[in-house]
C-alpha atoms as a PDB file:
ATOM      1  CA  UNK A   1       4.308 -12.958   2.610  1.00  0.00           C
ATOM      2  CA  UNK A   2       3.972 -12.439  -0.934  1.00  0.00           C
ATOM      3  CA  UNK A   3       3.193  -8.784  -0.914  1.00  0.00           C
ATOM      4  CA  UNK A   4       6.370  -8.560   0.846  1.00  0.00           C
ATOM      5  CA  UNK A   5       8.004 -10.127  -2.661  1.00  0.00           C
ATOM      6  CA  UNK A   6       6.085  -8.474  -5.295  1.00  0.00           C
ATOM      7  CA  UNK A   7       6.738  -5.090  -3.453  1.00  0.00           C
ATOM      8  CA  UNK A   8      10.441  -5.779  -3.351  1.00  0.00           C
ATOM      9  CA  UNK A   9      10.042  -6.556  -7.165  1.00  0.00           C
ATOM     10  CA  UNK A  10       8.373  -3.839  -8.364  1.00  0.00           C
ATOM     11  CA  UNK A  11      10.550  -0.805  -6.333  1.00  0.00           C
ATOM     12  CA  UNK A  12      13.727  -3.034  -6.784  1.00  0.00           C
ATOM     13  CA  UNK A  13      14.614  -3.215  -3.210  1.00  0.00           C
ATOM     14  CA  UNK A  14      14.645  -5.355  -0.338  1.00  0.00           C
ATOM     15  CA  UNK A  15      12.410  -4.320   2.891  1.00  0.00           C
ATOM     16  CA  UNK A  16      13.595  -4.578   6.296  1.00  0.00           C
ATOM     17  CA  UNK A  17      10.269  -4.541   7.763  1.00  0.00           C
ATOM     18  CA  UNK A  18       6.935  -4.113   7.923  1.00  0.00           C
ATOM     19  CA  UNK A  19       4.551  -2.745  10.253  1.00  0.00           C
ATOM     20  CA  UNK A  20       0.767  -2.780  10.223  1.00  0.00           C
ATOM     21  CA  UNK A  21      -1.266   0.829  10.879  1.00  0.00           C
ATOM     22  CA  UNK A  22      -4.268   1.535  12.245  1.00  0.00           C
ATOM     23  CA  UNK A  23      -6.826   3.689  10.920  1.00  0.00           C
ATOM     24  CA  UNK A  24      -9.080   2.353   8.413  1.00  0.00           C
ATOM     25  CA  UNK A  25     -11.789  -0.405   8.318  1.00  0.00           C
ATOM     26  CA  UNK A  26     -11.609  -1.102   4.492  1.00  0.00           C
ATOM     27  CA  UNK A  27      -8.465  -1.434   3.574  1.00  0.00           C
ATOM     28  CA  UNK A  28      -5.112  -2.374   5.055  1.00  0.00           C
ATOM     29  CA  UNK A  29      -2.313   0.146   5.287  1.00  0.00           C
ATOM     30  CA  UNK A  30       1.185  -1.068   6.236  1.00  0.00           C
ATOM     31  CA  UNK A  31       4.524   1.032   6.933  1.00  0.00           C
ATOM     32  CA  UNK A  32       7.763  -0.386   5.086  1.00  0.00           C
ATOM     33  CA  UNK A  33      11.644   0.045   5.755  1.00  0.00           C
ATOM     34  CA  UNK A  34      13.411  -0.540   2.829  1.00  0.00           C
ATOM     35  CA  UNK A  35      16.994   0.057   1.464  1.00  0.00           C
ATOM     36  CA  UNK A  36      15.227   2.829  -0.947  1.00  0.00           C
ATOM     37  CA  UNK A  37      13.549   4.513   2.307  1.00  0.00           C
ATOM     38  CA  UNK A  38       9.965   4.182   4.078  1.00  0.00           C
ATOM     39  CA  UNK A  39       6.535   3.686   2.535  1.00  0.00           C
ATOM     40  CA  UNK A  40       3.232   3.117   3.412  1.00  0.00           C
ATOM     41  CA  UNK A  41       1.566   0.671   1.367  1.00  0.00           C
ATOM     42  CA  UNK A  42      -2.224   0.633   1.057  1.00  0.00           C
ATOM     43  CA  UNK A  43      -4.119  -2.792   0.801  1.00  0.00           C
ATOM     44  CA  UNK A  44      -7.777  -3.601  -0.749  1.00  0.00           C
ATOM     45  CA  UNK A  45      -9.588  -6.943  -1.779  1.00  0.00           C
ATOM     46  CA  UNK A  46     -10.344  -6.200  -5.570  1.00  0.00           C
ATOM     47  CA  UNK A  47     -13.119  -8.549  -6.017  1.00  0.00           C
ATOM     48  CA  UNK A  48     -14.862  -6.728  -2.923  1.00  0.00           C
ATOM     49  CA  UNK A  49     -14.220  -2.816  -3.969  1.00  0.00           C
ATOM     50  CA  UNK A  50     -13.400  -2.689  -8.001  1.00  0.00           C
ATOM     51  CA  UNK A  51     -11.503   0.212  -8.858  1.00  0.00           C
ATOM     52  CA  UNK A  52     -11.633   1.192  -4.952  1.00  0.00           C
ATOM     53  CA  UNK A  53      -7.964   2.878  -4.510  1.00  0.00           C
ATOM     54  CA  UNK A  54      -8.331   3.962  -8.169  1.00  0.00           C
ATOM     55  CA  UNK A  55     -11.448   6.342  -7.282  1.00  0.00           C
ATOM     56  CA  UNK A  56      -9.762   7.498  -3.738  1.00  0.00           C
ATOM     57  CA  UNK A  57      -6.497   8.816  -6.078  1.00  0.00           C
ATOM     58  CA  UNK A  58      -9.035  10.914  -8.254  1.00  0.00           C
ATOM     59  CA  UNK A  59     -11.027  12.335  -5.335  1.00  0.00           C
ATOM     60  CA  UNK A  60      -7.571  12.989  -3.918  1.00  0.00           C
ATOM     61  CA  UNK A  61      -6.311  14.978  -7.084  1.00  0.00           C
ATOM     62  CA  UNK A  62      -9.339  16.924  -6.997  1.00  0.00           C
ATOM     63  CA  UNK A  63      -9.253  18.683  -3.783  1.00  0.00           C
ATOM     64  CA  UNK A  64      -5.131  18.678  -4.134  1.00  0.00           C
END
């Protein structure tokens, strides 16, 4: 997968797995296991929803 490799690029670690969540009908939302600890990686098609994950992280700092 090359998420899987341009994840372990960018954070500098290697993952020991990946599991898919449920939830959402847009975008794609996966739980890692790395040697750095867990994330949850969120997923969108660019082309489809510019700027998408972009505008969800502003709404987000406004009601934080």
């Amino acid at each position: 997968m090359i998420v899987k490799r341009i994840i372990e690029q960018r954070l500098s670690t290697t993952i020991f797995s990946i599991s898919r969540l449920s939830g959402g009908d847009i975008n794609s939302v996966y739980f890692l296991k790395t040697a750095k600890g867990n994330f949850v990686v969120k997923l969108n098609d660019k082309e489809k929803y510019p700027n998408m994950l972009q505008k969800e992280a502003k709404g987000l700092e406004l009601l934080g």
